[in-house]
PDB file of N, CA and C in Angstrom:
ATOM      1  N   UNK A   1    -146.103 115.886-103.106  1.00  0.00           N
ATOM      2  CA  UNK A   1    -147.208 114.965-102.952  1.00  0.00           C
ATOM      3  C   UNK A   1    -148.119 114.988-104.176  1.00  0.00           C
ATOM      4  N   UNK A   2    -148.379 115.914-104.612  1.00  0.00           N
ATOM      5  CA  UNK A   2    -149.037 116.285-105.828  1.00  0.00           C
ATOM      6  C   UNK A   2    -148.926 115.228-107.429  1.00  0.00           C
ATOM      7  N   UNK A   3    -147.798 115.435-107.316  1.00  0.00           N
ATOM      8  CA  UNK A   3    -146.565 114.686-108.182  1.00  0.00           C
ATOM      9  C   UNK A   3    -146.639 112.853-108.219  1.00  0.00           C
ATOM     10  N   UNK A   4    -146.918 112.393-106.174  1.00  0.00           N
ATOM     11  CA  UNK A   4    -147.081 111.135-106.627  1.00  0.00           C
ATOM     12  C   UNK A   4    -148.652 111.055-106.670  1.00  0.00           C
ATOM     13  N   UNK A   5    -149.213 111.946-106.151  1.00  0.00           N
ATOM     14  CA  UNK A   5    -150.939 111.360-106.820  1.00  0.00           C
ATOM     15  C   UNK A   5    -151.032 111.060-107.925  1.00  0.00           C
ATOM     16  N   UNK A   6    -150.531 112.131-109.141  1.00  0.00           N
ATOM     17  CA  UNK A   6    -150.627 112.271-110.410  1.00  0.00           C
ATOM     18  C   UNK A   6    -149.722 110.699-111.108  1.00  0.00           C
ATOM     19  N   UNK A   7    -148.968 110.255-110.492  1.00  0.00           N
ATOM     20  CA  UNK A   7    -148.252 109.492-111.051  1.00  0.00           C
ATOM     21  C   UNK A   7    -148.947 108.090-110.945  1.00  0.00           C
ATOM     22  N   UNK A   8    -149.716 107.861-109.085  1.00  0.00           N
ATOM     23  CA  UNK A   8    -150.551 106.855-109.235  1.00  0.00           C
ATOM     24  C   UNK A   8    -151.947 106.606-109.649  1.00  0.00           C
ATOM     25  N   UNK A   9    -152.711 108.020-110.179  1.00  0.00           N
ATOM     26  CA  UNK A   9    -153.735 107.836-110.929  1.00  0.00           C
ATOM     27  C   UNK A   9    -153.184 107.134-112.538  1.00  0.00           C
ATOM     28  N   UNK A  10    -151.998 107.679-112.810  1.00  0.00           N
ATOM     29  CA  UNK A  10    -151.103 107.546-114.518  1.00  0.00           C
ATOM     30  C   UNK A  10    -151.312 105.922-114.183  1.00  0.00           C
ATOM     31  N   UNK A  11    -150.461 105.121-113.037  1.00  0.00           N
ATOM     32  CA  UNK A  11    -150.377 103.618-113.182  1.00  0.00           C
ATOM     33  C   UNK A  11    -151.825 103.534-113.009  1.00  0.00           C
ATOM     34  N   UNK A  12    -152.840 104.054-111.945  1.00  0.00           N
ATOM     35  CA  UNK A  12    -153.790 102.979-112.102  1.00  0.00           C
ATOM     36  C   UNK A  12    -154.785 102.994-113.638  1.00  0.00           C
ATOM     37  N   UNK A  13    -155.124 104.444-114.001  1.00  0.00           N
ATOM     38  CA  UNK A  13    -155.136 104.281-115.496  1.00  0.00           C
ATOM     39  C   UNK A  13    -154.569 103.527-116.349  1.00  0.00           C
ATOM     40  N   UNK A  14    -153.200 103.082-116.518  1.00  0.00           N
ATOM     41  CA  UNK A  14    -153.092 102.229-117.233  1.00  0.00           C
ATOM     42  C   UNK A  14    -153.193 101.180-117.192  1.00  0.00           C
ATOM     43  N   UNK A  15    -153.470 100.597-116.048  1.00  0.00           N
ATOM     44  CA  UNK A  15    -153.983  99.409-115.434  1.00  0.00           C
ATOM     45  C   UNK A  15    -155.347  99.285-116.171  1.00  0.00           C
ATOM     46  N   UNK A  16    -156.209  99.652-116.181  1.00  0.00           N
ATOM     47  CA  UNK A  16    -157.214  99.706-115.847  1.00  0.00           C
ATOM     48  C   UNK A  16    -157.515  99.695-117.615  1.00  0.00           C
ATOM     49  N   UNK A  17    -156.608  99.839-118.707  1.00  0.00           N
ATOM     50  CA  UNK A  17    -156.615 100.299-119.959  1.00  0.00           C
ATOM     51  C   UNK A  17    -156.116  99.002-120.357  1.00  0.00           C
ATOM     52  N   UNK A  18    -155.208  98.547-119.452  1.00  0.00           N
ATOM     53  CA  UNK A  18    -155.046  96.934-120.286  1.00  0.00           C
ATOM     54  C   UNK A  18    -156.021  96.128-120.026  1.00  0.00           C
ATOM     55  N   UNK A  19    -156.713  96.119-118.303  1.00  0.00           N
ATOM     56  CA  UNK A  19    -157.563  95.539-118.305  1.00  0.00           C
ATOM     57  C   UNK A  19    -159.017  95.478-119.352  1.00  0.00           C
ATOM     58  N   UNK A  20    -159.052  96.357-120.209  1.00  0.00           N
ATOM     59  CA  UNK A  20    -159.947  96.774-121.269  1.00  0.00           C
ATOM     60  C   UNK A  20    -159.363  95.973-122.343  1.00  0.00           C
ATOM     61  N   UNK A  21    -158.133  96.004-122.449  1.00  0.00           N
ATOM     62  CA  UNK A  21    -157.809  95.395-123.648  1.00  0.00           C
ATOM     63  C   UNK A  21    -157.684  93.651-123.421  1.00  0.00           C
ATOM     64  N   UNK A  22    -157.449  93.776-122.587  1.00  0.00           N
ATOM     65  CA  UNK A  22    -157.514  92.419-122.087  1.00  0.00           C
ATOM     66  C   UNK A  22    -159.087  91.891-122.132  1.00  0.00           C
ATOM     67  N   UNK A  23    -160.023  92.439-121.861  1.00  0.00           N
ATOM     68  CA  UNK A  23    -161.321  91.819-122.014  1.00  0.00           C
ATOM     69  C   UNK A  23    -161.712  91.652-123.274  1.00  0.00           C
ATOM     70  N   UNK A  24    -161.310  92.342-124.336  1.00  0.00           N
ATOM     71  CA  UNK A  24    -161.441  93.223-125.268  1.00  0.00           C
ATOM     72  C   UNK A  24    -161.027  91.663-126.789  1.00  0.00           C
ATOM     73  N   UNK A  25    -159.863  91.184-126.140  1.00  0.00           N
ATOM     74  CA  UNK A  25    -159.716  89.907-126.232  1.00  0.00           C
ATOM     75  C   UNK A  25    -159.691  88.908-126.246  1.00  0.00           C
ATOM     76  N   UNK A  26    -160.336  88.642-125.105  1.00  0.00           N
ATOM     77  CA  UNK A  26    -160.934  87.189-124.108  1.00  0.00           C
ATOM     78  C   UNK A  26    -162.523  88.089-123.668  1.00  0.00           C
ATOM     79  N   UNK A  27    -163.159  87.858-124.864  1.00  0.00           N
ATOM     80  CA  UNK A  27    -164.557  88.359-124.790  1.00  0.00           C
ATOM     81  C   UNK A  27    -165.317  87.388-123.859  1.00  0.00           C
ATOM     82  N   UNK A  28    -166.811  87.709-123.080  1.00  0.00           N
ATOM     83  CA  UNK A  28    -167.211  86.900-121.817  1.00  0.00           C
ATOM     84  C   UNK A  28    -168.419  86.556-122.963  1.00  0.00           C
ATOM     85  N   UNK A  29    -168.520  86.525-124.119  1.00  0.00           N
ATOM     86  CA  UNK A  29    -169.617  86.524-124.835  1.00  0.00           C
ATOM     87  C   UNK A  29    -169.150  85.103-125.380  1.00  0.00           C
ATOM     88  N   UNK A  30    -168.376  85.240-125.648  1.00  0.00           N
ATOM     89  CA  UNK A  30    -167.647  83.701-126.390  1.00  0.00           C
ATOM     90  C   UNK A  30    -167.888  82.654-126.020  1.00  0.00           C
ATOM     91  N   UNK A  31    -168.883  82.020-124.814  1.00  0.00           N
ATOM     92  CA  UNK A  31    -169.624  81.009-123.873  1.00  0.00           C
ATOM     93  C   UNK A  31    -169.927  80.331-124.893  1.00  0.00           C
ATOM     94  N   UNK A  32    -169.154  78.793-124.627  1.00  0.00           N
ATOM     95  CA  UNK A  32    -169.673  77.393-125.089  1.00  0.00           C
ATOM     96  C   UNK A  32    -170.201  76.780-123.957  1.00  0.00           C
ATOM     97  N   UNK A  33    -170.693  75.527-123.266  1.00  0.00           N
ATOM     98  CA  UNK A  33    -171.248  74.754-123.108  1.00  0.00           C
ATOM     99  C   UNK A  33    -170.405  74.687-121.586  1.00  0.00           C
ATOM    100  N   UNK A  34    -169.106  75.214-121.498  1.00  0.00           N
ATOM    101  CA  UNK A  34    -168.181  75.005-120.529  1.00  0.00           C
ATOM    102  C   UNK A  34    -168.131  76.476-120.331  1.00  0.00           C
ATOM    103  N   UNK A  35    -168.426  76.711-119.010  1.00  0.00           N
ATOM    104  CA  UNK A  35    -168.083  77.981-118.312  1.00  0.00           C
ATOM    105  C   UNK A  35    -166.311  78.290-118.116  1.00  0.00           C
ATOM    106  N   UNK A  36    -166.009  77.162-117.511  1.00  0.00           N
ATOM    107  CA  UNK A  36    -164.386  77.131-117.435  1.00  0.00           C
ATOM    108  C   UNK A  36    -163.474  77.878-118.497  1.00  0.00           C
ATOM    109  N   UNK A  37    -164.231  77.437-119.506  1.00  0.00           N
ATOM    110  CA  UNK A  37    -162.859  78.119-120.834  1.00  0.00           C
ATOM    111  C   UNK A  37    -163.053  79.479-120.851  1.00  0.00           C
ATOM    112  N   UNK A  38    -164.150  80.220-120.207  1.00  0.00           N
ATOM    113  CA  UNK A  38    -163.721  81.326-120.128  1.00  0.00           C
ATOM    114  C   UNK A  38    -162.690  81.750-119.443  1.00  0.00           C
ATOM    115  N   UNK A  39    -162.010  81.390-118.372  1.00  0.00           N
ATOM    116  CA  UNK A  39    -160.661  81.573-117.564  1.00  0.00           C
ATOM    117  C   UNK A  39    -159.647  81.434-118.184  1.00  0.00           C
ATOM    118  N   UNK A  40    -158.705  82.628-117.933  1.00  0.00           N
ATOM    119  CA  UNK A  40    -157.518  83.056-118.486  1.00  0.00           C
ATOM    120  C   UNK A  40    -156.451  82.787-117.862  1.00  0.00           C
ATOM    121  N   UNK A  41    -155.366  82.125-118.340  1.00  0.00           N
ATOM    122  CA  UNK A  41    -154.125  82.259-117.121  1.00  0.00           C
ATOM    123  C   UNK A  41    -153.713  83.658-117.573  1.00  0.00           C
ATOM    124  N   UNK A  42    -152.405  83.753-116.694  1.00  0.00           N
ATOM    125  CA  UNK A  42    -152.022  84.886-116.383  1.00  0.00           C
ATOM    126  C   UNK A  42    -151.009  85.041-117.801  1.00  0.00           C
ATOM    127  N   UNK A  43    -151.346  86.532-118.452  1.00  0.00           N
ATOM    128  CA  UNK A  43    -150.924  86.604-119.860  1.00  0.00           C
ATOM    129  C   UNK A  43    -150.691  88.242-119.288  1.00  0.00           C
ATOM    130  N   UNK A  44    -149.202  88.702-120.036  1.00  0.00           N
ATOM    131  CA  UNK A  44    -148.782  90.231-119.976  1.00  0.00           C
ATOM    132  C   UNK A  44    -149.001  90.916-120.733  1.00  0.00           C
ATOM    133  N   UNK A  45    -149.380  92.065-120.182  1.00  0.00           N
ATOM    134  CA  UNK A  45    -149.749  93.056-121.263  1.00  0.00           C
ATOM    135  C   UNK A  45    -148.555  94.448-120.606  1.00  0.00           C
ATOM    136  N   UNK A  46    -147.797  94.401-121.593  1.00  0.00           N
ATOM    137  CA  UNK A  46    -146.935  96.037-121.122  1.00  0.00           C
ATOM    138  C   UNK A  46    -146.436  95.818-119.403  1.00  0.00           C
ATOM    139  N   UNK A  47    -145.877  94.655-119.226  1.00  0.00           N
ATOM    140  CA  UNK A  47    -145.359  95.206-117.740  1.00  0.00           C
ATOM    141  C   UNK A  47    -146.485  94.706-116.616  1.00  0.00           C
ATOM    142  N   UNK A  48    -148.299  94.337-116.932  1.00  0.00           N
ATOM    143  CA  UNK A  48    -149.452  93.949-116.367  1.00  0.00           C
ATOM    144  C   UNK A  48    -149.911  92.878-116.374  1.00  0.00           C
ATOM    145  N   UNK A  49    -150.022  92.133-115.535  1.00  0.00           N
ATOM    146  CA  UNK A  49    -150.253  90.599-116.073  1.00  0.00           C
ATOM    147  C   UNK A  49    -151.896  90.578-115.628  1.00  0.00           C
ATOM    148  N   UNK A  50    -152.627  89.800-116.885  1.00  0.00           N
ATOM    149  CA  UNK A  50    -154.292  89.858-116.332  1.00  0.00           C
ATOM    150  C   UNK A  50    -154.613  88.467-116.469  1.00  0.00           C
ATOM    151  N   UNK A  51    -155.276  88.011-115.549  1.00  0.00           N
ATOM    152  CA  UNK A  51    -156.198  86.680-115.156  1.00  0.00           C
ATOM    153  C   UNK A  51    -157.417  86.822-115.139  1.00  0.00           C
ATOM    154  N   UNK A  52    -157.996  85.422-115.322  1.00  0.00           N
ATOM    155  CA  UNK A  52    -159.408  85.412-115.478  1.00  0.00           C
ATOM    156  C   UNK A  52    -159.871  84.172-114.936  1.00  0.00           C
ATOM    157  N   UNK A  53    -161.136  84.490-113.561  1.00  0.00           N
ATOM    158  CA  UNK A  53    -161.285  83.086-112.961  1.00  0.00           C
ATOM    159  C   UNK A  53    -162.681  82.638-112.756  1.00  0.00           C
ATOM    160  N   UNK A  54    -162.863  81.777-112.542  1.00  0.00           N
ATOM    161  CA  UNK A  54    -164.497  81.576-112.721  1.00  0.00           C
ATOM    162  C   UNK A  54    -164.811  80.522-111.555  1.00  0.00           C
ATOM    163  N   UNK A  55    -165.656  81.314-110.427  1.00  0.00           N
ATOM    164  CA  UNK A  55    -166.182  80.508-109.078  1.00  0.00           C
ATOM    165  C   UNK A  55    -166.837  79.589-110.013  1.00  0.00           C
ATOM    166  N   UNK A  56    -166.848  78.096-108.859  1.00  0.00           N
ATOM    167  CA  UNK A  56    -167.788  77.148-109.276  1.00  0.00           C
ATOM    168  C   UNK A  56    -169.415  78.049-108.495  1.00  0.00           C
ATOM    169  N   UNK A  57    -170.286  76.976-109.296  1.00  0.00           N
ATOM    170  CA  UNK A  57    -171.802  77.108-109.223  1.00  0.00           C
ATOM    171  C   UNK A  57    -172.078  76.043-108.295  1.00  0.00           C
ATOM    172  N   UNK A  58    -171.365  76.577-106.758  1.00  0.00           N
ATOM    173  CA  UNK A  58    -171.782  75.964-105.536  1.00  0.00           C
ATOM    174  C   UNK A  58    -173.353  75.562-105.021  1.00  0.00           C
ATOM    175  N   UNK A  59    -174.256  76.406-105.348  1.00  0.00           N
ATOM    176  CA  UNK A  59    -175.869  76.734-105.180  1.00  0.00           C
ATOM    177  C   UNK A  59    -176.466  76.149-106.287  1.00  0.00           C
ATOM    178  N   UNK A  60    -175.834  75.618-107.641  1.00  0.00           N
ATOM    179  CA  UNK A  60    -176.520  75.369-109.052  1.00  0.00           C
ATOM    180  C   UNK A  60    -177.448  76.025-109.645  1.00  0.00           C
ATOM    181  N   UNK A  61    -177.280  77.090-109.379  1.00  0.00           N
ATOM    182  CA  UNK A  61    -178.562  77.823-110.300  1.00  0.00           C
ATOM    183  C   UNK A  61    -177.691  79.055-111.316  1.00  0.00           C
ATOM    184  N   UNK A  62    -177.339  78.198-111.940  1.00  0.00           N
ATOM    185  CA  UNK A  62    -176.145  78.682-113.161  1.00  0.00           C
ATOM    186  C   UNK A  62    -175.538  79.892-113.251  1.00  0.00           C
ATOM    187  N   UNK A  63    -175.237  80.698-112.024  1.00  0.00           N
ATOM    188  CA  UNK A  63    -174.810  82.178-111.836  1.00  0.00           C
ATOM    189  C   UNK A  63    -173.545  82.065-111.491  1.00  0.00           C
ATOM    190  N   UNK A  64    -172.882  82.174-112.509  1.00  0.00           N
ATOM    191  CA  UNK A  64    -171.192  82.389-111.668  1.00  0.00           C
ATOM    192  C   UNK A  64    -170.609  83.376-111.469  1.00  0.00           C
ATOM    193  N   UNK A  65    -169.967  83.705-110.546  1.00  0.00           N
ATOM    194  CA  UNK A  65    -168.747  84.811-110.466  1.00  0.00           C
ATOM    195  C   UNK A  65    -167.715  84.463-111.475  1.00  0.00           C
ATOM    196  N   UNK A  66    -167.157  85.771-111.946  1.00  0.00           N
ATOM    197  CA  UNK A  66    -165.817  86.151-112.852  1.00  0.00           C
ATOM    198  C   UNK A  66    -165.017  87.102-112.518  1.00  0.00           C
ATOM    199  N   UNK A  67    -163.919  86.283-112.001  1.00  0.00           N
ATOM    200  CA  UNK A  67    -163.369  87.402-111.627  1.00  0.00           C
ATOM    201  C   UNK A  67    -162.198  87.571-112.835  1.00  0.00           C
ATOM    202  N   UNK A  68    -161.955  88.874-113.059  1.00  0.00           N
ATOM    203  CA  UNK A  68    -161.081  89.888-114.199  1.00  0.00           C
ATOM    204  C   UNK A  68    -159.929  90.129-113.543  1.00  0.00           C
ATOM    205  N   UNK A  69    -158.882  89.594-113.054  1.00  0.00           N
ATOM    206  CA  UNK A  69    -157.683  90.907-112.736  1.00  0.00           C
ATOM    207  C   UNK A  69    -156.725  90.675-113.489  1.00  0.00           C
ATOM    208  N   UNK A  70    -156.113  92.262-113.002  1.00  0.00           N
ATOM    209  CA  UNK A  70    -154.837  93.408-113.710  1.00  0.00           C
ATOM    210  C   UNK A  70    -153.948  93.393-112.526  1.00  0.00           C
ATOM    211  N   UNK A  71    -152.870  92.675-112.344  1.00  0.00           N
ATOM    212  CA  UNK A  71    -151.689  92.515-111.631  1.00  0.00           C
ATOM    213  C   UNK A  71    -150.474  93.692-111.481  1.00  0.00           C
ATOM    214  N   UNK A  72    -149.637  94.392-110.947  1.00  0.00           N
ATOM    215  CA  UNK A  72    -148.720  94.923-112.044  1.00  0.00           C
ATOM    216  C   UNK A  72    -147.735  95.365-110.100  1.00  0.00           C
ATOM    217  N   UNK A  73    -146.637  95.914-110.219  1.00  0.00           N
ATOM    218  CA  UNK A  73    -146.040  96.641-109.524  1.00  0.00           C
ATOM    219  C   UNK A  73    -145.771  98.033-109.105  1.00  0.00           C
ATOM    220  N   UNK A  74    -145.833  97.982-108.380  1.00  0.00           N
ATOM    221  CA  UNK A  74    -145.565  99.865-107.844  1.00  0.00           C
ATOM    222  C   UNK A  74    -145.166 100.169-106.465  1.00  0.00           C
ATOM    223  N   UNK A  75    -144.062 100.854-106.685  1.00  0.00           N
ATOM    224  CA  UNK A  75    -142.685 100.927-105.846  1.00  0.00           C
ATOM    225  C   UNK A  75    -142.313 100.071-105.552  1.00  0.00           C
ATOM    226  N   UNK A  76    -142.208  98.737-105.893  1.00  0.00           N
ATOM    227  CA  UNK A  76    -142.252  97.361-105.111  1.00  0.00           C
ATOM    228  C   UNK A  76    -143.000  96.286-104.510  1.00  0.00           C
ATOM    229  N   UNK A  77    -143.877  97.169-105.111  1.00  0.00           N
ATOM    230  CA  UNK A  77    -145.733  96.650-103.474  1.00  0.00           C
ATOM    231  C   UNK A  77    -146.521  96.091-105.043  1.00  0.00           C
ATOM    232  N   UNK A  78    -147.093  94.765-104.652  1.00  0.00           N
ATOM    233  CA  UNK A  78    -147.894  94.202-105.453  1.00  0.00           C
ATOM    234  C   UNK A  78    -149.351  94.828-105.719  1.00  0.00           C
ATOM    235  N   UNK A  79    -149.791  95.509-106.833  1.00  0.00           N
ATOM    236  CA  UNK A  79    -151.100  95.726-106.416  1.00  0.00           C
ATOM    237  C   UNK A  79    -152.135  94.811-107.403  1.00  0.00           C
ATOM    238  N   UNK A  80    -153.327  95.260-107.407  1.00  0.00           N
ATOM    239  CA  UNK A  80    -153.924  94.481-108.154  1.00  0.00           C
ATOM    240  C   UNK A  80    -155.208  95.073-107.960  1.00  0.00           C
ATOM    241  N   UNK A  81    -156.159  95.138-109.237  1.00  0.00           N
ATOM    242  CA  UNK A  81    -157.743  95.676-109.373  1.00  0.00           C
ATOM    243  C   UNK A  81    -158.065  94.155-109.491  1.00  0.00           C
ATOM    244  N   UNK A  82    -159.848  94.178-109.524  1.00  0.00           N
ATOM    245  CA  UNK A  82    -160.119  92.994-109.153  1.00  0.00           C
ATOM    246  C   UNK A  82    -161.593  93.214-110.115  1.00  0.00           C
ATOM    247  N   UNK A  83    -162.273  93.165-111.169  1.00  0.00           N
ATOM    248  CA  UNK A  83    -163.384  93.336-111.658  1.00  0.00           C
ATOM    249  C   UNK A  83    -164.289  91.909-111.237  1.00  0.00           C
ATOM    250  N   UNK A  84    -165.402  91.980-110.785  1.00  0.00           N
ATOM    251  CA  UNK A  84    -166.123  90.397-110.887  1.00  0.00           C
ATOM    252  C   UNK A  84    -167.390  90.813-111.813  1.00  0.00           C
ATOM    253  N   UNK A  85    -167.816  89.946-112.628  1.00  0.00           N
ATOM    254  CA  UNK A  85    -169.057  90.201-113.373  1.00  0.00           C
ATOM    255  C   UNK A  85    -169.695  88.845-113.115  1.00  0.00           C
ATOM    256  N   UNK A  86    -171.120  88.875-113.684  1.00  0.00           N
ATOM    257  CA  UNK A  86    -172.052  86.852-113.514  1.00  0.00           C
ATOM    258  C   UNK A  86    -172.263  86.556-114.470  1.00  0.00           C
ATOM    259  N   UNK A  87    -172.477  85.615-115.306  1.00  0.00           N
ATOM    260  CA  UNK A  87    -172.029  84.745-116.263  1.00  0.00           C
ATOM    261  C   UNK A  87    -173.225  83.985-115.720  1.00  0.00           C
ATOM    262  N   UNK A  88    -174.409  83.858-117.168  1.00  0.00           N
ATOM    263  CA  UNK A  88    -175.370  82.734-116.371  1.00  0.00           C
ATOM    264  C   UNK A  88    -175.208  81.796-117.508  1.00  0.00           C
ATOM    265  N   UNK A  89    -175.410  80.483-116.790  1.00  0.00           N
ATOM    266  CA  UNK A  89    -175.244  79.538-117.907  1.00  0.00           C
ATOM    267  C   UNK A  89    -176.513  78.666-117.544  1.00  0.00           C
ATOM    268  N   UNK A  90    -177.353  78.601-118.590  1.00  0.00           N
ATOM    269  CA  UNK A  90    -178.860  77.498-118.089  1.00  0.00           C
ATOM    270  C   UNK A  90    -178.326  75.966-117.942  1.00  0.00           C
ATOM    271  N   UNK A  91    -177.298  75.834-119.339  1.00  0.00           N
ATOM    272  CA  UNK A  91    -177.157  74.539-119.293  1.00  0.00           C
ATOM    273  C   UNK A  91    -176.380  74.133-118.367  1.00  0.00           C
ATOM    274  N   UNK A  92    -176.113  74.384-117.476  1.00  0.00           N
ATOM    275  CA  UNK A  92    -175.595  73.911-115.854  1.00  0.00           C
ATOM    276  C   UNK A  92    -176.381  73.762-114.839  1.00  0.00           C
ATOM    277  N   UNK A  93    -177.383  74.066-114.975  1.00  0.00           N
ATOM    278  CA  UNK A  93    -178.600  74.292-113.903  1.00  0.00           C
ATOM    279  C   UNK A  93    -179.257  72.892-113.594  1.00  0.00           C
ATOM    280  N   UNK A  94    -179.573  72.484-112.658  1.00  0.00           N
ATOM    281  CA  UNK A  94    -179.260  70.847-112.156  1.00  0.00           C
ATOM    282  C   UNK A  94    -180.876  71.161-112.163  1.00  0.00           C
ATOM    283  N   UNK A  95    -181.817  70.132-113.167  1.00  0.00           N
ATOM    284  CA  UNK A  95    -183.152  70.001-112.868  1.00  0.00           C
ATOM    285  C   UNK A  95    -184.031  69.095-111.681  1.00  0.00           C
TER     286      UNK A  95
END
């Protein structure tokens, strides 16, 4: 048992290392005028596939959800981390 702890801290660490590199790339700083282009389709990194999605601004007061994920397999079973960060954008904000 020991053995598979150690092995699924190893995957989720590396999960969690592309997901770094993956942000690392598709910076959330890079905001033009369009919130949207921050969203990523699904691009592999080593075996991990990471996405990037962006709730609409249902309420209009320019706060969006982002969600970050790191996709990947283990033993067969789909898993997936899920980071969300907010993203404010003024120029969306309905006067």
């Amino acid at each position: 048992r020991c053995l598979a702890v150690m092995k699924k801290a190893q995957v989720y660490q590396q999960a969690i290392y592309v997901l770094n590199k993956a942000e690392t790339e598709h910076p959330l700083t890079a905001v033009t005028n369009d919130v949207k282009s921050l969203e990523v389709s699904d691009e592999e990194y080593d075996g991990y596939i990471y996405s990037r999605t962006v709730d609409d601004d249902d309420d209009e007061d320019g706060l969006f959800a982002v969600h970050s994920q790191i996709k990947w397999k283990e033993r067969g079973k789909d898993s997936i981390e899920d980071v969300v960060c907010y993203v404010m954008c003024l120029e969306d904000v309905k006067k």
